[in-house]
N, C-alpha and C. Protein backbone atom coordinates (compact mmCIF):
# COMPACT_ATOMS: atom_id res chain seq x y z
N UNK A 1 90.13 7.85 2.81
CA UNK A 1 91.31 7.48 2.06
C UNK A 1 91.90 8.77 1.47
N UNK A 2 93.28 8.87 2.17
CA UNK A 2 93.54 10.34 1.31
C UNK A 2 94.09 9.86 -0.25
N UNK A 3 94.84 11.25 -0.40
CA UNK A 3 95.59 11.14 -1.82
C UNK A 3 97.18 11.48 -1.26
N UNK A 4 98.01 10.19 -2.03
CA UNK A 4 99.48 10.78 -1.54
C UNK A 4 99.35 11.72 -2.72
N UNK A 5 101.04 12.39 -2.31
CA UNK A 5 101.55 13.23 -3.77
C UNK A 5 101.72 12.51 -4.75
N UNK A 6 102.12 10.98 -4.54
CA UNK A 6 102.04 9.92 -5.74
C UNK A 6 100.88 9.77 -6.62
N UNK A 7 100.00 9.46 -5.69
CA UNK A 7 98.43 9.78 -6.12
C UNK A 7 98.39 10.62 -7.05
N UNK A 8 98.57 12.00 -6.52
CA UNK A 8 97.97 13.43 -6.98
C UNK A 8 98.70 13.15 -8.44
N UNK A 9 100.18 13.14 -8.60
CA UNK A 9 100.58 13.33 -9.52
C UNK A 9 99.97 12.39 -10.48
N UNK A 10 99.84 11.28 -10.57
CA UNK A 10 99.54 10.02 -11.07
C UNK A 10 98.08 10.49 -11.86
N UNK A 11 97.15 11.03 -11.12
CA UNK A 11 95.77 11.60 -11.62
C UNK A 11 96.31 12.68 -12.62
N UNK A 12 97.27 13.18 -12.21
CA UNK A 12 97.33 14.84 -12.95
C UNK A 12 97.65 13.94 -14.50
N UNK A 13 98.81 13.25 -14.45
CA UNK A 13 99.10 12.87 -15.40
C UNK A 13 98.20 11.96 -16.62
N UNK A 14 97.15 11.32 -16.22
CA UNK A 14 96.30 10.39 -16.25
C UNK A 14 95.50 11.74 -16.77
N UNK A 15 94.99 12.28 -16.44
CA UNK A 15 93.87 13.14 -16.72
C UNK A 15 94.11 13.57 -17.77
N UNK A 16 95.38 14.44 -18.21
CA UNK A 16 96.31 14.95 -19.34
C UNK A 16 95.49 14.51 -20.39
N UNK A 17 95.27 13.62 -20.46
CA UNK A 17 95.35 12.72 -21.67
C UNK A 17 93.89 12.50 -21.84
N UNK A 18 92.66 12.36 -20.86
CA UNK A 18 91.18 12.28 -20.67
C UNK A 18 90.96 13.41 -21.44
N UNK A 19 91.53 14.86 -20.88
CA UNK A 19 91.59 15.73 -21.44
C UNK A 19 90.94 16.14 -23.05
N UNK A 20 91.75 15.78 -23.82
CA UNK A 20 91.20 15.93 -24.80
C UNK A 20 89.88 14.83 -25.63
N UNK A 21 90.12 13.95 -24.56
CA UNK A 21 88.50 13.33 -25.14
C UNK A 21 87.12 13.46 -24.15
N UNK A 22 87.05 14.27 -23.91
CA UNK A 22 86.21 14.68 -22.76
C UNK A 22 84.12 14.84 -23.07
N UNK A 23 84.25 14.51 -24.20
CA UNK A 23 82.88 14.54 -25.15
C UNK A 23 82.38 12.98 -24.43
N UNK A 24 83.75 12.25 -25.55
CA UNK A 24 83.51 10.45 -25.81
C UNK A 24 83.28 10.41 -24.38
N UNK A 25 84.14 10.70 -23.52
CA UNK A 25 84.46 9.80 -22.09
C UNK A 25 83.19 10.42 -21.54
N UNK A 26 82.89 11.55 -21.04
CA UNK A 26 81.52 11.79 -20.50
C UNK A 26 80.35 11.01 -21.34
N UNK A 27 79.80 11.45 -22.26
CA UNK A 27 78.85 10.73 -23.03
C UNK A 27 78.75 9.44 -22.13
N UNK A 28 79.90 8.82 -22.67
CA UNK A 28 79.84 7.02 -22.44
C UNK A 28 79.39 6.94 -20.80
N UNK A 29 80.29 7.95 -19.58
CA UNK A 29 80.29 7.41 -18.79
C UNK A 29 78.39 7.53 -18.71
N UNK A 30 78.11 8.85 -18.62
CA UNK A 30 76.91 9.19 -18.46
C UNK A 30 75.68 7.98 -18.98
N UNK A 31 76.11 7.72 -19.83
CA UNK A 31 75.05 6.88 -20.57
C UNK A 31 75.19 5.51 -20.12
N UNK A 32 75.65 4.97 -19.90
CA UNK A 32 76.11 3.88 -19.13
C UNK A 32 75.66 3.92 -17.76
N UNK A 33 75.58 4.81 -17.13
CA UNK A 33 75.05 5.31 -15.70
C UNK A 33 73.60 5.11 -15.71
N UNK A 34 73.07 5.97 -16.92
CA UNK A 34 71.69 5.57 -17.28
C UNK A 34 70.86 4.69 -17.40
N UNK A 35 71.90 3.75 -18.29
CA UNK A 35 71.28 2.69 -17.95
C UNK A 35 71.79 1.52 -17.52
N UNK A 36 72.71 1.09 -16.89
CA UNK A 36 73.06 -0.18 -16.35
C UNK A 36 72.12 0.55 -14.38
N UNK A 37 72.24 2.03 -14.54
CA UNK A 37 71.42 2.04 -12.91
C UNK A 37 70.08 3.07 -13.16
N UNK A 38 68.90 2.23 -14.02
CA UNK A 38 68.10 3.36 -14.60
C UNK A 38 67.69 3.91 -13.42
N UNK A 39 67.96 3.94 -12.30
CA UNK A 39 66.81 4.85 -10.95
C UNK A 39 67.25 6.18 -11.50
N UNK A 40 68.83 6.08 -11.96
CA UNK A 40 69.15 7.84 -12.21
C UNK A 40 68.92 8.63 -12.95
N UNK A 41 67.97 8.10 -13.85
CA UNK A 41 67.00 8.68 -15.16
C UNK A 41 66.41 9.88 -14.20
N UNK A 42 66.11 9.51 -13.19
CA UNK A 42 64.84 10.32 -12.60
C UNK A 42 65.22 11.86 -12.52
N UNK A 43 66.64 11.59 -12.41
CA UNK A 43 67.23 13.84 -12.39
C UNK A 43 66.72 13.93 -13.81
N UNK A 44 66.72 13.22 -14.64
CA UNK A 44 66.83 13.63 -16.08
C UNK A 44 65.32 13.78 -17.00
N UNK A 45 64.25 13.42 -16.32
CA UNK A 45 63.13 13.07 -16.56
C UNK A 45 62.44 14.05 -17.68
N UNK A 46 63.24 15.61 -17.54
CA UNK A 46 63.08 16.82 -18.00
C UNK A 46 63.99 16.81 -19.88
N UNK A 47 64.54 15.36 -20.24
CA UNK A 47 65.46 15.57 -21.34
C UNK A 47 64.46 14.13 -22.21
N UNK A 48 64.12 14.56 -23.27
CA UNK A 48 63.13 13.42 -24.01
C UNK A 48 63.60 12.27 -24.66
N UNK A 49 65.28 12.42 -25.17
CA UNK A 49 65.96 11.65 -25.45
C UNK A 49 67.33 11.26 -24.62
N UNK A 50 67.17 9.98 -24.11
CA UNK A 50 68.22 9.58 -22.61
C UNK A 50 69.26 8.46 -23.90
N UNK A 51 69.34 8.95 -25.50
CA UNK A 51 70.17 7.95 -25.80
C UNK A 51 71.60 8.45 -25.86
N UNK A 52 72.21 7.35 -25.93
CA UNK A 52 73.87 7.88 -26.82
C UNK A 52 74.06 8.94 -27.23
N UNK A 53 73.68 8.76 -28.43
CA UNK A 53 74.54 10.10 -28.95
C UNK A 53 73.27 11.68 -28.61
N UNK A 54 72.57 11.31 -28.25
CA UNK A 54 71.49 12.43 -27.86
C UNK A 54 72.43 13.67 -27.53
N UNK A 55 71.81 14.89 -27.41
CA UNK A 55 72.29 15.94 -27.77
C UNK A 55 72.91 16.81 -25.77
N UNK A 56 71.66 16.34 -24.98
CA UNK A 56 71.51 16.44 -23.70
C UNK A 56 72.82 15.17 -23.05
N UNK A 57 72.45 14.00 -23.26
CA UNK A 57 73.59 13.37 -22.80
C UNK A 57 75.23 13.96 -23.64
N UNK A 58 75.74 14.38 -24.92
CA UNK A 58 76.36 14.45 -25.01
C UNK A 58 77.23 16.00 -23.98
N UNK A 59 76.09 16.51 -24.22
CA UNK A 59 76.51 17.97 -23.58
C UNK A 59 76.81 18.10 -21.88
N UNK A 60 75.88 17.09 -21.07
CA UNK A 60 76.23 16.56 -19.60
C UNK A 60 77.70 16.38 -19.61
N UNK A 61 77.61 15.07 -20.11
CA UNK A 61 78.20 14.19 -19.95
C UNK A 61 79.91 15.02 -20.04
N UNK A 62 80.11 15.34 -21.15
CA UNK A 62 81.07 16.83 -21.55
C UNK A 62 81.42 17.73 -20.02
N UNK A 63 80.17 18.07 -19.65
CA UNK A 63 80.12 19.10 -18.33
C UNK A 63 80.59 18.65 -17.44
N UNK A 64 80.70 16.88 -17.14
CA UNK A 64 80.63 16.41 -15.83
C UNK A 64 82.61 16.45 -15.81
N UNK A 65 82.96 15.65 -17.56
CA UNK A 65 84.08 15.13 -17.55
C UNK A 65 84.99 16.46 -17.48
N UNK A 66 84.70 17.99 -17.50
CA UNK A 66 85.03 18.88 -17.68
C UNK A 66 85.27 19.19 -16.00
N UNK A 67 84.13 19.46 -15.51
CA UNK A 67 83.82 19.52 -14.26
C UNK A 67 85.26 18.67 -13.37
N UNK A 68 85.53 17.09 -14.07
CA UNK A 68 86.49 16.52 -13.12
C UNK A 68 87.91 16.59 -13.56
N UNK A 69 87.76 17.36 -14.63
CA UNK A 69 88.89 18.30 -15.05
C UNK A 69 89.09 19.31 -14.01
N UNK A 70 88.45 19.85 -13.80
CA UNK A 70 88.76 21.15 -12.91
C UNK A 70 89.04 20.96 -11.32
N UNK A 71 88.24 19.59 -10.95
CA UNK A 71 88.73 19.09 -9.92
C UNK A 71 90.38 18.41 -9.35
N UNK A 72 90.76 18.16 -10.47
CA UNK A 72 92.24 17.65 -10.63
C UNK A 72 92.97 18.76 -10.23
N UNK A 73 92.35 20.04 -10.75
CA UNK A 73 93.19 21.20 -10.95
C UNK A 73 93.38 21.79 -9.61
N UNK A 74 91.57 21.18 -8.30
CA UNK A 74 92.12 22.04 -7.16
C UNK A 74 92.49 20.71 -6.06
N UNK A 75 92.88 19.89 -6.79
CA UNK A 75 93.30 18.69 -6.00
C UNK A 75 93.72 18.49 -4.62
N UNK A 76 94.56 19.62 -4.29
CA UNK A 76 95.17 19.74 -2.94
C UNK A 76 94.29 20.50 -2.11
N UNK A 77 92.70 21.24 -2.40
CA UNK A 77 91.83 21.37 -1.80
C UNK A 77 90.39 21.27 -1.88
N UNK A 78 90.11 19.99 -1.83
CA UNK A 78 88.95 19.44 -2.49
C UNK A 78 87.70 20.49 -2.07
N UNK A 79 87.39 20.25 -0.97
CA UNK A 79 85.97 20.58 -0.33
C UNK A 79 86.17 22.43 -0.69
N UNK A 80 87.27 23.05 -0.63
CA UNK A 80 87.08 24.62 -0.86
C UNK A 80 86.95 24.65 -1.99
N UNK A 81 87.80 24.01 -3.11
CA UNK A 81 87.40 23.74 -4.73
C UNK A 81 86.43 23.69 -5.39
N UNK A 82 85.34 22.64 -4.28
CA UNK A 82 84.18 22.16 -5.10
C UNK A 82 82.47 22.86 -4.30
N UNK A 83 83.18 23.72 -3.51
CA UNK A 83 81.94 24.36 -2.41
C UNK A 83 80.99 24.54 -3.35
N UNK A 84 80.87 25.08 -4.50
CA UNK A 84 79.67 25.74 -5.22
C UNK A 84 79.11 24.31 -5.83
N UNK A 85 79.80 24.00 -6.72
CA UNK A 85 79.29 22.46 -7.12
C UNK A 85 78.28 21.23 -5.80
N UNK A 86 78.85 21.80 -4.87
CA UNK A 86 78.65 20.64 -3.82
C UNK A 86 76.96 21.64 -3.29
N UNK A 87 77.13 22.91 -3.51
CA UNK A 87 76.06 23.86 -3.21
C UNK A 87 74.69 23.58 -4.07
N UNK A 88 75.71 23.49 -4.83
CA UNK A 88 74.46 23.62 -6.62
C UNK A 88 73.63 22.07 -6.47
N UNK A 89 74.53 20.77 -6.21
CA UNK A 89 74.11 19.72 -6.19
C UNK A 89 73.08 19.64 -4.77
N UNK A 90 73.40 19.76 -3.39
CA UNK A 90 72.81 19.75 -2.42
C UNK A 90 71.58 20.54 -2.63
N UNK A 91 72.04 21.29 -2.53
CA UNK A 91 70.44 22.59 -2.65
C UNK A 91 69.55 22.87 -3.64
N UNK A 92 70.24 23.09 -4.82
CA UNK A 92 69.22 23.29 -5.86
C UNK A 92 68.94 21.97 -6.94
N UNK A 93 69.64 21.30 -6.92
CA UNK A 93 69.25 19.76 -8.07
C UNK A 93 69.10 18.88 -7.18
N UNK A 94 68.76 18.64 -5.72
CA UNK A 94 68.88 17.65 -4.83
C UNK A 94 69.20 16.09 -5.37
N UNK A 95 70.05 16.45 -5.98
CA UNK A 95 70.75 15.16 -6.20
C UNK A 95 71.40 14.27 -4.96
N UNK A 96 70.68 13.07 -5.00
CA UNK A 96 71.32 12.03 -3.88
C UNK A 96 72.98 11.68 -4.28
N UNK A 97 73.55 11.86 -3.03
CA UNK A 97 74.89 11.73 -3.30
C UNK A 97 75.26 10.22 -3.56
N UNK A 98 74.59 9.25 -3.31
CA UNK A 98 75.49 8.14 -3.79
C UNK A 98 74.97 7.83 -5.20
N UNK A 99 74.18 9.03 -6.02
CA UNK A 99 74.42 9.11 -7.42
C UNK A 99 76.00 9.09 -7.94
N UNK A 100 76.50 10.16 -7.07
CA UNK A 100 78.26 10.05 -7.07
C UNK A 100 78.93 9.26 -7.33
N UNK A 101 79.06 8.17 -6.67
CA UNK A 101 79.25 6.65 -6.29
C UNK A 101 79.41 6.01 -8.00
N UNK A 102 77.59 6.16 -7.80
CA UNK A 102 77.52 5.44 -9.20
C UNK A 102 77.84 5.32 -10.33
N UNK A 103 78.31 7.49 -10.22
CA UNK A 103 78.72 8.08 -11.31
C UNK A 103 80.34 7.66 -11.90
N UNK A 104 81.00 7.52 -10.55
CA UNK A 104 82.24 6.97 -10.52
C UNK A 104 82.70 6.06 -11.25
N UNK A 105 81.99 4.88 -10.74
CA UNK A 105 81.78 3.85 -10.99
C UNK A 105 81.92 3.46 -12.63
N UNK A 106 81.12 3.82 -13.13
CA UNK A 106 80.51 3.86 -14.63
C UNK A 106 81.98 4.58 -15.16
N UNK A 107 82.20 5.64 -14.63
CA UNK A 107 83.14 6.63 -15.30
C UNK A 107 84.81 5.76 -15.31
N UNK A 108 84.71 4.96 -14.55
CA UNK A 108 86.40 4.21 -14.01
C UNK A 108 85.98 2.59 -14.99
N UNK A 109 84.90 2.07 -15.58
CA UNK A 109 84.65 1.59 -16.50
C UNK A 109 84.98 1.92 -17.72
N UNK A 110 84.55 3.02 -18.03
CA UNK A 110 84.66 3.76 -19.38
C UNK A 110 86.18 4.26 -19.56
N UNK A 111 86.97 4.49 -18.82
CA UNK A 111 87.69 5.38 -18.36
C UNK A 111 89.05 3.69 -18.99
N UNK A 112 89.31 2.55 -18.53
CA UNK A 112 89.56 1.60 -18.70
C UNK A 112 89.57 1.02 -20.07
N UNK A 113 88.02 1.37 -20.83
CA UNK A 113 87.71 0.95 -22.21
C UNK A 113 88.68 1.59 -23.02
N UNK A 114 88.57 3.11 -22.88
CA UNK A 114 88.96 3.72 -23.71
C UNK A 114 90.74 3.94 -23.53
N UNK A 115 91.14 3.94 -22.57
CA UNK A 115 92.56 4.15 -22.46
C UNK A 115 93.07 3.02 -21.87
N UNK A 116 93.03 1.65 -22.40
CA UNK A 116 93.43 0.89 -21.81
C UNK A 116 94.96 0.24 -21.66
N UNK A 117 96.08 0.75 -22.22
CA UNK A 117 97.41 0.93 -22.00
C UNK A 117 97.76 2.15 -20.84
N UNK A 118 97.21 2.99 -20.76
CA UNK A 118 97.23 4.08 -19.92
C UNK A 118 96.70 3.67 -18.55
N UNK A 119 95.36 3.16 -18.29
CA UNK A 119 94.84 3.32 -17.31
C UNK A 119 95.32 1.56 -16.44
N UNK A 120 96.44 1.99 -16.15
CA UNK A 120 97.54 0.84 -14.99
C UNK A 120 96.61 0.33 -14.23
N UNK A 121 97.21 -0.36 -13.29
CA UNK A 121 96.91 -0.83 -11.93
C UNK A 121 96.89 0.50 -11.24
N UNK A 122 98.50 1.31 -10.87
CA UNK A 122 98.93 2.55 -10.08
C UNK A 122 97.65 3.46 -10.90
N UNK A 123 97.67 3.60 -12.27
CA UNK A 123 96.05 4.42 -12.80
C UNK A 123 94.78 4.70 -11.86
N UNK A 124 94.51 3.51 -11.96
CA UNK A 124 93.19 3.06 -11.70
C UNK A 124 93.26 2.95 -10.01
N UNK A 125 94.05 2.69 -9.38
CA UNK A 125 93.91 3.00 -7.50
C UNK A 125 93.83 4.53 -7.70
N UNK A 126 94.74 5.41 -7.97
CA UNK A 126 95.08 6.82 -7.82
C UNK A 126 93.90 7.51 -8.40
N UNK A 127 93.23 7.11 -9.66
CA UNK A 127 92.14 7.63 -9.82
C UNK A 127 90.34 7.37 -9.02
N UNK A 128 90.54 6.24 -8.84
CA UNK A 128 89.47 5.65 -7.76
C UNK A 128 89.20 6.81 -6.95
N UNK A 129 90.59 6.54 -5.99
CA UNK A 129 90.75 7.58 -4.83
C UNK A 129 90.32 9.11 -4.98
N UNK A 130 90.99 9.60 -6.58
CA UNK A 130 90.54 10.78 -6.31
C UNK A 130 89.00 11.00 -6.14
N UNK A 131 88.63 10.28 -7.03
CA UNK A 131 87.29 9.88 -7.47
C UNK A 131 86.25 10.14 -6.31
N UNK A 132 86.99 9.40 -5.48
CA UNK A 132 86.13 8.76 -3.80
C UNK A 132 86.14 10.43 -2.98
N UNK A 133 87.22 11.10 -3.21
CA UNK A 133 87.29 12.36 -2.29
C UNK A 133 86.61 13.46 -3.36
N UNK A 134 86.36 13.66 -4.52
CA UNK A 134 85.66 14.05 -5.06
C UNK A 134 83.68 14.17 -4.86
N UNK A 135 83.47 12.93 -4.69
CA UNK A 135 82.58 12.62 -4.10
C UNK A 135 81.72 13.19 -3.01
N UNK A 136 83.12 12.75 -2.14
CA UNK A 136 82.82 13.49 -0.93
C UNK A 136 82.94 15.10 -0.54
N UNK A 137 83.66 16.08 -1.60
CA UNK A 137 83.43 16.96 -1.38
C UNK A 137 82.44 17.58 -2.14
N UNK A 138 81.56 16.59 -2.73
CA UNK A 138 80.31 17.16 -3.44
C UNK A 138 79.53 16.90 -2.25
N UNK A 139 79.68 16.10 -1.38
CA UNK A 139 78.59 15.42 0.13
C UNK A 139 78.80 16.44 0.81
N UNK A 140 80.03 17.32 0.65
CA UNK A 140 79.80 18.26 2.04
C UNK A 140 78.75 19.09 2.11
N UNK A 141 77.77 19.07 1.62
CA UNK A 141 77.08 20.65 2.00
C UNK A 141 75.46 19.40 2.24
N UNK A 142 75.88 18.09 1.97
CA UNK A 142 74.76 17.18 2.71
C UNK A 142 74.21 17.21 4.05
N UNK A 143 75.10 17.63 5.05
CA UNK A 143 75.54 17.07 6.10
C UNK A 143 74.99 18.07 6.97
């Protein structure tokens, strides 16, 4: 599924605004990931406290929503954008990619809670999508 320019813009704009809550929205998504799909505890096994406001989830969680900050930014070239990320995840944290998925998932939940005048119908397809090719250019270095 690509991204039109409708898309693209639609995320850019949408994000704007994630932007500055990028603590709350990671945290939540992260923690929510944790536990509505506890298998994904298991990357984390190394952090003693997997709660809320814990210090490790807040600071992830921050990294990830930061992280899909920066992805917005190379939007029009995903897989060259995200080569190192997709490096770092494949090779050295062998993280299973349909952690991705899950991560999404949780994150387009949270993402809904918190901005819920903002996050449309046109929102929520355009962000999915990016979501989905994001994903996948973390999968490339799977393969």
């Amino acid at each position: 599924m690509s991204l039109t320019d409708k898309d693209k813009d639609t995320v850019r704009l949408f994000w704007a605004k994630v932007a500055g809550n990028t603590e709350a929205v990671g945290t939540n998504a992260l923690y929510r990931m944790l536990t509505v799909y506890p298998q994904t505890k298991t990357y984390f096994a190394h952090w003693k406290d997997l709660g809320r406001g814990s210090a490790n989830i807040r600071k992830h969680g921050k990294t990830i929503v930061n992280g899909i900050g920066a992805a917005v930014a190379k939007i029009d070239d995903l897989q060259k954008g995200l080569l190192t990320l997709s490096e770092l995840h494949a090779f050295q944290l062998r993280v299973d990619p349909t952690n991705f998925k899950i991560l999404n998932h949780c994150l387009l939940v949270v993402l809904a809670i918190t901005f819920p005048a903002e996050f449309t119908p046109e929102a929520h397809v355009a962000v999915d999508k990016f979501l989905a090719a994001v994903a996948l250019a973390l999968s490339e270095k799977y393969r």
